[in-house]
C-alpha atoms as a PDB file:
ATOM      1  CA  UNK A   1     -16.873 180.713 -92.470  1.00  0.00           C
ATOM      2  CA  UNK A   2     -17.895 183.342 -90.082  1.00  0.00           C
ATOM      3  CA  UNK A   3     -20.554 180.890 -88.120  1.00  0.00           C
ATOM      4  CA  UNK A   4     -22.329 177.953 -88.295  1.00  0.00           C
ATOM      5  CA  UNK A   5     -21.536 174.445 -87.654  1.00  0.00           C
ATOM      6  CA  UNK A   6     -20.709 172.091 -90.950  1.00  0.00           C
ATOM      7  CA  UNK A   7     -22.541 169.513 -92.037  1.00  0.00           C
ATOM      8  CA  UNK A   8     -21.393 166.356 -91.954  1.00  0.00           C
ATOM      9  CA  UNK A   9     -19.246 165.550 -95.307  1.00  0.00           C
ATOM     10  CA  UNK A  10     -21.322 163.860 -98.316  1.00  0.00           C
ATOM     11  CA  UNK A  11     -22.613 163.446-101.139  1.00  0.00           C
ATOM     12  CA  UNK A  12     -26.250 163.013-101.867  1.00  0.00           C
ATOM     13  CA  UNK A  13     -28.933 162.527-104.940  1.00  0.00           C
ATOM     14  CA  UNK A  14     -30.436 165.392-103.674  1.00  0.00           C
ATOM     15  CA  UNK A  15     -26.736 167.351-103.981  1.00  0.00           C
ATOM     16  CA  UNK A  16     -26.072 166.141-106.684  1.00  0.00           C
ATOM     17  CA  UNK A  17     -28.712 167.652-108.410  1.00  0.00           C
ATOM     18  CA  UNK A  18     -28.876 170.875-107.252  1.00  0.00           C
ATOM     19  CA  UNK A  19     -25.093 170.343-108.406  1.00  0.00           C
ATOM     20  CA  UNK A  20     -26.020 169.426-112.018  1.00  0.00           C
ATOM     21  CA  UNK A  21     -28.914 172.166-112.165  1.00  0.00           C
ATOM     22  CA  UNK A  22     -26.793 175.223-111.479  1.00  0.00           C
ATOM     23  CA  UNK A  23     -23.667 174.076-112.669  1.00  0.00           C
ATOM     24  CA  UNK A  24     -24.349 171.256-115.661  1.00  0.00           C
ATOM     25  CA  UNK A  25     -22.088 169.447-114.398  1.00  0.00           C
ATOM     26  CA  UNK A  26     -22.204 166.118-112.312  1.00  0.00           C
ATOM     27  CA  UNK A  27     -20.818 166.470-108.669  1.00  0.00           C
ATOM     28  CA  UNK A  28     -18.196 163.398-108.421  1.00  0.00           C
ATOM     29  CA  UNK A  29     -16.453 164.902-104.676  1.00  0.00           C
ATOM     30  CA  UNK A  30     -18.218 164.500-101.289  1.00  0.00           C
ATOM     31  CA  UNK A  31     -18.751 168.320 -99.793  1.00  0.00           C
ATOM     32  CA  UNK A  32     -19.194 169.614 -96.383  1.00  0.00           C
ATOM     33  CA  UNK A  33     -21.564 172.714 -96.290  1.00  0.00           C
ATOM     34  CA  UNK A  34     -21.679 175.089 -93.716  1.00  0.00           C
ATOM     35  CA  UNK A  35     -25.147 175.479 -92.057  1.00  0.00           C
ATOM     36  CA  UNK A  36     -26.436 178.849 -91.820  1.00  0.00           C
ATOM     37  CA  UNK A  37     -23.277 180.154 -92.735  1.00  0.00           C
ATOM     38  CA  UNK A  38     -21.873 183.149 -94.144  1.00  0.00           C
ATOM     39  CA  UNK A  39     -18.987 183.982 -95.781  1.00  0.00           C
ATOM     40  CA  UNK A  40     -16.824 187.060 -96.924  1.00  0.00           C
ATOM     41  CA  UNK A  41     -16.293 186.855-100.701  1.00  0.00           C
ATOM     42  CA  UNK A  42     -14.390 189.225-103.130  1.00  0.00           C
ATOM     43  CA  UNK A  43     -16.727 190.857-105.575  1.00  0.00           C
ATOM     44  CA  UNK A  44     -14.715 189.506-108.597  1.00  0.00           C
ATOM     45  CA  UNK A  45     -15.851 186.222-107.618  1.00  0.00           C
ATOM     46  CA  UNK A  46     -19.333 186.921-107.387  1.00  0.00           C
ATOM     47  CA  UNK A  47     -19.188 188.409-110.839  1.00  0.00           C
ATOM     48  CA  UNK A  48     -17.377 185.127-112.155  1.00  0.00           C
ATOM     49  CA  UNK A  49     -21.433 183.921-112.555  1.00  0.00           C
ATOM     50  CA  UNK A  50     -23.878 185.804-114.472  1.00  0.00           C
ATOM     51  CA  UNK A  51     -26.911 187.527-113.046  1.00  0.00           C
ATOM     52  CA  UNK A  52     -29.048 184.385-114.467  1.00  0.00           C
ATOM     53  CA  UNK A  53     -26.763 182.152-112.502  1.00  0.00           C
ATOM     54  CA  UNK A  54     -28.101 183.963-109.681  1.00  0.00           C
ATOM     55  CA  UNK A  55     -31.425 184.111-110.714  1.00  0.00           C
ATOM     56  CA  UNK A  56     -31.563 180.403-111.480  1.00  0.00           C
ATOM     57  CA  UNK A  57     -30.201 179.806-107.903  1.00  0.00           C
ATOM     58  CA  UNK A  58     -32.781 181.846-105.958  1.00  0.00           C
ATOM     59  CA  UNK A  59     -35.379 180.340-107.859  1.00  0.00           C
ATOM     60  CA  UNK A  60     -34.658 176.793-106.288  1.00  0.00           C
ATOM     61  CA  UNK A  61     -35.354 178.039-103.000  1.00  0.00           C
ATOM     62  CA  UNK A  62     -37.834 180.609-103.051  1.00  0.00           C
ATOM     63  CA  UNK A  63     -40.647 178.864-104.792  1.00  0.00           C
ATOM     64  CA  UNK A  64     -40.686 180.881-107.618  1.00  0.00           C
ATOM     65  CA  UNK A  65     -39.556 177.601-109.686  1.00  0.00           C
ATOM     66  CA  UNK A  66     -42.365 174.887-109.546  1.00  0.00           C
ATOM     67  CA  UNK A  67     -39.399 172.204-108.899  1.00  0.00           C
ATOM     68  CA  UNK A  68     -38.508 169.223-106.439  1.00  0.00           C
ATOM     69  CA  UNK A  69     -34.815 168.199-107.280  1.00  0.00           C
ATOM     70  CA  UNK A  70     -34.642 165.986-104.010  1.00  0.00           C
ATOM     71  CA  UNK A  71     -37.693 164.258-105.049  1.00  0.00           C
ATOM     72  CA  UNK A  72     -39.909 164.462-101.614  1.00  0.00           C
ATOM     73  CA  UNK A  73     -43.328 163.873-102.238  1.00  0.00           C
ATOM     74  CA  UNK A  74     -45.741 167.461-101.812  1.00  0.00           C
ATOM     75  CA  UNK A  75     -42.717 169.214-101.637  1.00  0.00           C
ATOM     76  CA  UNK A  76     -42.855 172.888-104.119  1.00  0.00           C
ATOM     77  CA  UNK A  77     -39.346 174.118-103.470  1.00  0.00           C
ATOM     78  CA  UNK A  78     -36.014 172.090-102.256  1.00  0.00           C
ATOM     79  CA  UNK A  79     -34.678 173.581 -98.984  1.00  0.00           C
ATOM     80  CA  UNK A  80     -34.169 170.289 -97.099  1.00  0.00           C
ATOM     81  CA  UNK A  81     -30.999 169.751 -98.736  1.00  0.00           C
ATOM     82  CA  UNK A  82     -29.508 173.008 -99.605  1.00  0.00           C
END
């Protein structure tokens, strides 16, 4: 990572979700995010995904998707966990 501190290591319902939405997969390792974080990454990775991929991923946090996947009551989007 270029900055940010990292969260400490876990592995939520709320992860695990977000996990299973974008990837359809279950998430079975404890992860340690980085918080506000950015990273360099070759553009053959990127590319690995598909635009939708991206799409879908956006649409988690930027309300555009009418979806709670942490399950907090009155909440529209799920940025408290990722």
């Amino acid at each position: 990572p270029l900055n940010g501190p990292r969260h400490v290591r876990t592995l939520t319902p709320c992860l695990s979700a977000v996990h299973e939405e974008l990837f359809g997969t279950n998430l079975t390792e404890i992860i340690g995010p980085y918080c506000c974080a950015q990273f360099v990454v070759a553009g053959g990775t990127i590319r690995r995904h598909s635009r939708e991929f991206y799409e879908k991923m956006l649409g988690l946090v930027d309300g555009t998707r009418n979806v709670d996947l942490c399950g907090v009551e009155g909440t529209k989007r799920s940025t408290q966990c990722y």
